[in-house]
Protein backbone atom coordinates (compact mmCIF):
# COMPACT_ATOMS: atom_id res chain seq x y z
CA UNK A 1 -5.04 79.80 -159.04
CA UNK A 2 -5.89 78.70 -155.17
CA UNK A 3 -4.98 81.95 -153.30
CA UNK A 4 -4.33 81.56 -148.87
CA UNK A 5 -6.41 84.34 -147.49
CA UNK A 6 -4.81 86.55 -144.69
CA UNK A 7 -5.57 88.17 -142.05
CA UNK A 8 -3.53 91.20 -140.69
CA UNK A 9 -3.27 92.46 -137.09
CA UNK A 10 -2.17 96.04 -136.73
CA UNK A 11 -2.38 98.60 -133.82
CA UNK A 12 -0.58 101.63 -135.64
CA UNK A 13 1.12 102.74 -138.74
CA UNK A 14 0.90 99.74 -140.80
CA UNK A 15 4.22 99.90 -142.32
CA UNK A 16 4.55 96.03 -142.64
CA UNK A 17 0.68 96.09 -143.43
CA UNK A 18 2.03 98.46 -146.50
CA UNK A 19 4.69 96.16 -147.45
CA UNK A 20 2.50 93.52 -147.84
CA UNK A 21 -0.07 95.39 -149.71
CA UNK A 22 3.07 96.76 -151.92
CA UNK A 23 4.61 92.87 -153.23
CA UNK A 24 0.80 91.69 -153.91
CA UNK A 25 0.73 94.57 -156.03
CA UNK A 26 3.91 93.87 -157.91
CA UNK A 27 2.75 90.09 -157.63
CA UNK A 28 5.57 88.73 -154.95
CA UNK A 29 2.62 86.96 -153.35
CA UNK A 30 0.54 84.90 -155.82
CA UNK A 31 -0.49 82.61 -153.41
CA UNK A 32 -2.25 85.01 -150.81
CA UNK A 33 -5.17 87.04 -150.66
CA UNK A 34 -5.14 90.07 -148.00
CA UNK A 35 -8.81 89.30 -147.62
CA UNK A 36 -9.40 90.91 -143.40
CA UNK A 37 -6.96 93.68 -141.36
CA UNK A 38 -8.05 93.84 -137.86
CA UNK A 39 -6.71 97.06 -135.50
CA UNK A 40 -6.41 96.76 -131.92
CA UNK A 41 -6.95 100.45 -131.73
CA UNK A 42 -9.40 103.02 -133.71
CA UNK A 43 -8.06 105.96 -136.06
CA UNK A 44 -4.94 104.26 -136.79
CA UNK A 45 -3.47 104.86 -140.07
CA UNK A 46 -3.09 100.88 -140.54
CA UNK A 47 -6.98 101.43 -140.94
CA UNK A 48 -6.30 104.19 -143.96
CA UNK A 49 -3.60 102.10 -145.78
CA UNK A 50 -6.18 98.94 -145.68
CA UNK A 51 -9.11 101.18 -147.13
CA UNK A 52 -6.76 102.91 -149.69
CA UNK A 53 -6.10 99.00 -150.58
CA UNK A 54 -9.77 98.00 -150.95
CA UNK A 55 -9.10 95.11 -147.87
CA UNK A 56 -11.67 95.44 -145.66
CA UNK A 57 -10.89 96.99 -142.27
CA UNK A 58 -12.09 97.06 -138.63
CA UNK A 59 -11.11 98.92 -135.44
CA UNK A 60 -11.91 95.80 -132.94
CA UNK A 61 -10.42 98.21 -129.73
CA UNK A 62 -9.82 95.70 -126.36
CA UNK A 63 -11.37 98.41 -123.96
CA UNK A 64 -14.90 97.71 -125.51
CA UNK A 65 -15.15 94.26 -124.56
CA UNK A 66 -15.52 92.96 -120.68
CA UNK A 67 -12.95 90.39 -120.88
CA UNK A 68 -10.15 89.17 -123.26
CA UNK A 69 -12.17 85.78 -123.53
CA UNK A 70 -15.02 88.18 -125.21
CA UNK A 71 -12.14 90.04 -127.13
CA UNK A 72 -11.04 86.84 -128.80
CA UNK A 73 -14.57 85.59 -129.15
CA UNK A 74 -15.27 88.70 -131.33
CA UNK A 75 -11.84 87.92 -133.48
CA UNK A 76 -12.69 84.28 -134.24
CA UNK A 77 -16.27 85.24 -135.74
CA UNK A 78 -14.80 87.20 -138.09
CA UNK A 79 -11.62 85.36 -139.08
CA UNK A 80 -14.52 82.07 -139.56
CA UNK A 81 -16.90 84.42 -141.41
CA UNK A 82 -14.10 84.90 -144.01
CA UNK A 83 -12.78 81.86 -144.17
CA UNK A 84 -8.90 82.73 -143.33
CA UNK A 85 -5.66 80.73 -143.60
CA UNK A 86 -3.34 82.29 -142.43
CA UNK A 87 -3.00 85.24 -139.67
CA UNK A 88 0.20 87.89 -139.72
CA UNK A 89 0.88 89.57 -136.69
CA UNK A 90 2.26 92.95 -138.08
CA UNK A 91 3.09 95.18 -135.15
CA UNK A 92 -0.40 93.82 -133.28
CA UNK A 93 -0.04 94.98 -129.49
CA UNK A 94 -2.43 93.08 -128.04
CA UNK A 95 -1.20 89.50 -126.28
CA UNK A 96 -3.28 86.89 -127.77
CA UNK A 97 -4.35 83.47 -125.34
CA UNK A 98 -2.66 80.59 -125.38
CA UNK A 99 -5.80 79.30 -126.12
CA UNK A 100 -6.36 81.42 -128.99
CA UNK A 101 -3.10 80.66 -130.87
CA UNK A 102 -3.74 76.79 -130.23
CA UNK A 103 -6.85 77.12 -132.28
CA UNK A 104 -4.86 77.99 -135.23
CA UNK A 105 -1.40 75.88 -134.89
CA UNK A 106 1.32 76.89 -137.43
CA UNK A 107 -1.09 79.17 -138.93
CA UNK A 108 -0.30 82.72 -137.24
CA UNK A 109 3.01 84.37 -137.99
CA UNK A 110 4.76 87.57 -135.88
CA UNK A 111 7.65 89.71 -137.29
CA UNK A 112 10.13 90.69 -134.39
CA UNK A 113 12.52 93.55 -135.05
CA UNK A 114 15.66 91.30 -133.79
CA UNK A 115 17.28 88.09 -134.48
CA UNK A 116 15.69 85.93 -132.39
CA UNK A 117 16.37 84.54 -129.34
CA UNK A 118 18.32 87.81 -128.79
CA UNK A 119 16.51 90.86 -127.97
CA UNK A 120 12.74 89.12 -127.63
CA UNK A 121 10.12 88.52 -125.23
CA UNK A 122 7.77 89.87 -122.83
CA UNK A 123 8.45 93.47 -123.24
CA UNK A 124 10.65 93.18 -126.18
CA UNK A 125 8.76 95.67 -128.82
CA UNK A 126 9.21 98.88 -130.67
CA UNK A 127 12.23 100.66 -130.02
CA UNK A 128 12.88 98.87 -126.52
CA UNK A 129 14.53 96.24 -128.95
CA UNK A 130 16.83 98.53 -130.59
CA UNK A 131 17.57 100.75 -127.90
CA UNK A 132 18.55 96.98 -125.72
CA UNK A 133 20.72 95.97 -128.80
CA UNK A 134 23.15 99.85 -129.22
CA UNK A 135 23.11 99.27 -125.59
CA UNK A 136 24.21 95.89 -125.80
CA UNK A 137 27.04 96.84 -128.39
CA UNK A 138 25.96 93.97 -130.85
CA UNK A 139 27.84 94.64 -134.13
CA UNK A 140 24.57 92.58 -136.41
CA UNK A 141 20.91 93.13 -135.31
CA UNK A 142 18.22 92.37 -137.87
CA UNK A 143 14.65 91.14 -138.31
CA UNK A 144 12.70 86.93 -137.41
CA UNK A 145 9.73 86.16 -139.20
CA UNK A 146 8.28 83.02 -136.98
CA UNK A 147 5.05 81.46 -135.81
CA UNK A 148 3.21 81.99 -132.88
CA UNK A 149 3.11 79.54 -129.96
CA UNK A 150 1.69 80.46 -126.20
CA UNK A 151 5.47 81.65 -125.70
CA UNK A 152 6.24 85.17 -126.55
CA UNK A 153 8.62 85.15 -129.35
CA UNK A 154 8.81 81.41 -129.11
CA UNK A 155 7.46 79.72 -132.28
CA UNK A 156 9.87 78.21 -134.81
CA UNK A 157 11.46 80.43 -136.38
CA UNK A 158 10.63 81.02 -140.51
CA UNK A 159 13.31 83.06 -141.84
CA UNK A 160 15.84 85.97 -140.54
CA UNK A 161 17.70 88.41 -142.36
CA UNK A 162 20.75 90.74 -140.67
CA UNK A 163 21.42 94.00 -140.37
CA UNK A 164 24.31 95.74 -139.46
CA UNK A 165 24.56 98.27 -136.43
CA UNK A 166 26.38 101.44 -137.94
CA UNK A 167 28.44 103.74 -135.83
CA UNK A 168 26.32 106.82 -134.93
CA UNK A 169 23.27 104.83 -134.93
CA UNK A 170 20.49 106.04 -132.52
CA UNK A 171 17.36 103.39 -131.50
CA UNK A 172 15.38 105.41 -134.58
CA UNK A 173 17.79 105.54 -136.93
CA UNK A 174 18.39 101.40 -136.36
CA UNK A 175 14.77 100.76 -136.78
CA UNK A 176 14.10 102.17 -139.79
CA UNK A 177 16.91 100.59 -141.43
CA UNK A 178 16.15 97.18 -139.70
CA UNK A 179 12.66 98.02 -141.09
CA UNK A 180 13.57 98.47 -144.77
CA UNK A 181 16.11 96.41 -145.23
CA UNK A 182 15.09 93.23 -143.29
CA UNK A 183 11.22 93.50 -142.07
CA UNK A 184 9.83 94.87 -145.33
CA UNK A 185 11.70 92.05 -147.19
CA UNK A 186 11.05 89.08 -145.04
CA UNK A 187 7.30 89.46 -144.42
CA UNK A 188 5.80 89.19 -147.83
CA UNK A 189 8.35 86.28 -148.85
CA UNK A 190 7.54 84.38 -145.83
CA UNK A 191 3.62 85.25 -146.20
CA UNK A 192 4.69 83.97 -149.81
CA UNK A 193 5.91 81.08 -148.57
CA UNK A 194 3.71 79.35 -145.88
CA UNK A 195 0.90 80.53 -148.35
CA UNK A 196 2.09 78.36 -151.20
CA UNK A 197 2.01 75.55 -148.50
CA UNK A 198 -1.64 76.08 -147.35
CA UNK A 199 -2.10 75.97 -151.01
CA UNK A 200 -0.49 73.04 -151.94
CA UNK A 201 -2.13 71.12 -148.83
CA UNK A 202 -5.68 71.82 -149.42
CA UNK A 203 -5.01 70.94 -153.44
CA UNK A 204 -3.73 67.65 -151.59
């Protein structure tokens, strides 16, 4: 069968990176391929999880190029050298161009730790979004799987899931649980999805 390839941006842990590699595995994806993971940083354990995998990995680090324009240059080479489909953003701290994500329209995808539009934005990321929604007093938080447009936290959105806000609940204690129960869920089944679509378009 036809199999998307993806690409996966990471600049730390790589949990979502994990739960992607984890459905493949049980076969929750058939239509992608985790074919590229590119860090932002070096020595990140993103890197580790790839390896462990058998994806290949690379530390591409911002500081070592003169200019984001070279930065993005560098990206696009490799993303053309293997061909991919379909880019996931999965917890990738560097802000790409508006004229990189209008090379590749409908075809990059961000998870966001909130339901979108509350809680997003410039600045919106990590525990800034759960510590803004306790101290909001929301009752139902949760995780947005959308695409990517020049706006941050913009694109149409692809799928949500909620979660509820517990009493007791501290900014760390809300992201892991926002984590497992909604951004480890909707990542591979909307990688699933849009995959099946690149699929069913190029068998077109």
């Amino acid at each position: 069968m036809q199999k998307a390839k993806i690409a996966v941006f990471v600049s730390g842990g790589g949990t979502n990176l994990q739960a992607l590699i984890d459905a493949a595995s049980a076969g929750k994806m058939p239509h992608a391929e985790l074919s590229l993971v590119i860090s932002s940083k070096e020595g990140v354990f993103a890197l580790e999880r790839a390896k462990n995998a058998g994806i290949p990995a690379f530390a591409v680090p911002r500081k070592t190029f003169d200019s984001r324009e070279a930065y993005e240059k560098e990206i696009i080479k490799m993303l053309e050298q293997d061909h991919i489909d379909l880019i996931v953003l999965a917890g990738f701290l560097s802000v790409l161009s508006a004229d990189f994500v209008s090379r590749y329209p409908d075809r990059i995808i961000n998870i966001h730790p909130s339901l979108i539009p509350s809680f997003c934005g410039d600045g919106f990321y990590g525990l800034k979004v759960h510590e803004e929604a306790l101290r909001y007093g929301v009752k139902v938080t949760g995780a947005t799987v959308h695409f990517v447009n020049e706006i941050t936290d913009g694109g149409r959105i692809i799928l949500q899931k909620a979660v509820e806000i517990e009493e007791g609940d501290t900014p760390e204690t809300l992201q892991k649980r926002v984590m497992e129960q909604a951004e480890w869920v909707l990542l591979p089944r909307a990688v699933e999805q849009i995959s099946k679509e690149i699929c069913e378009a190029q068998a077109d």
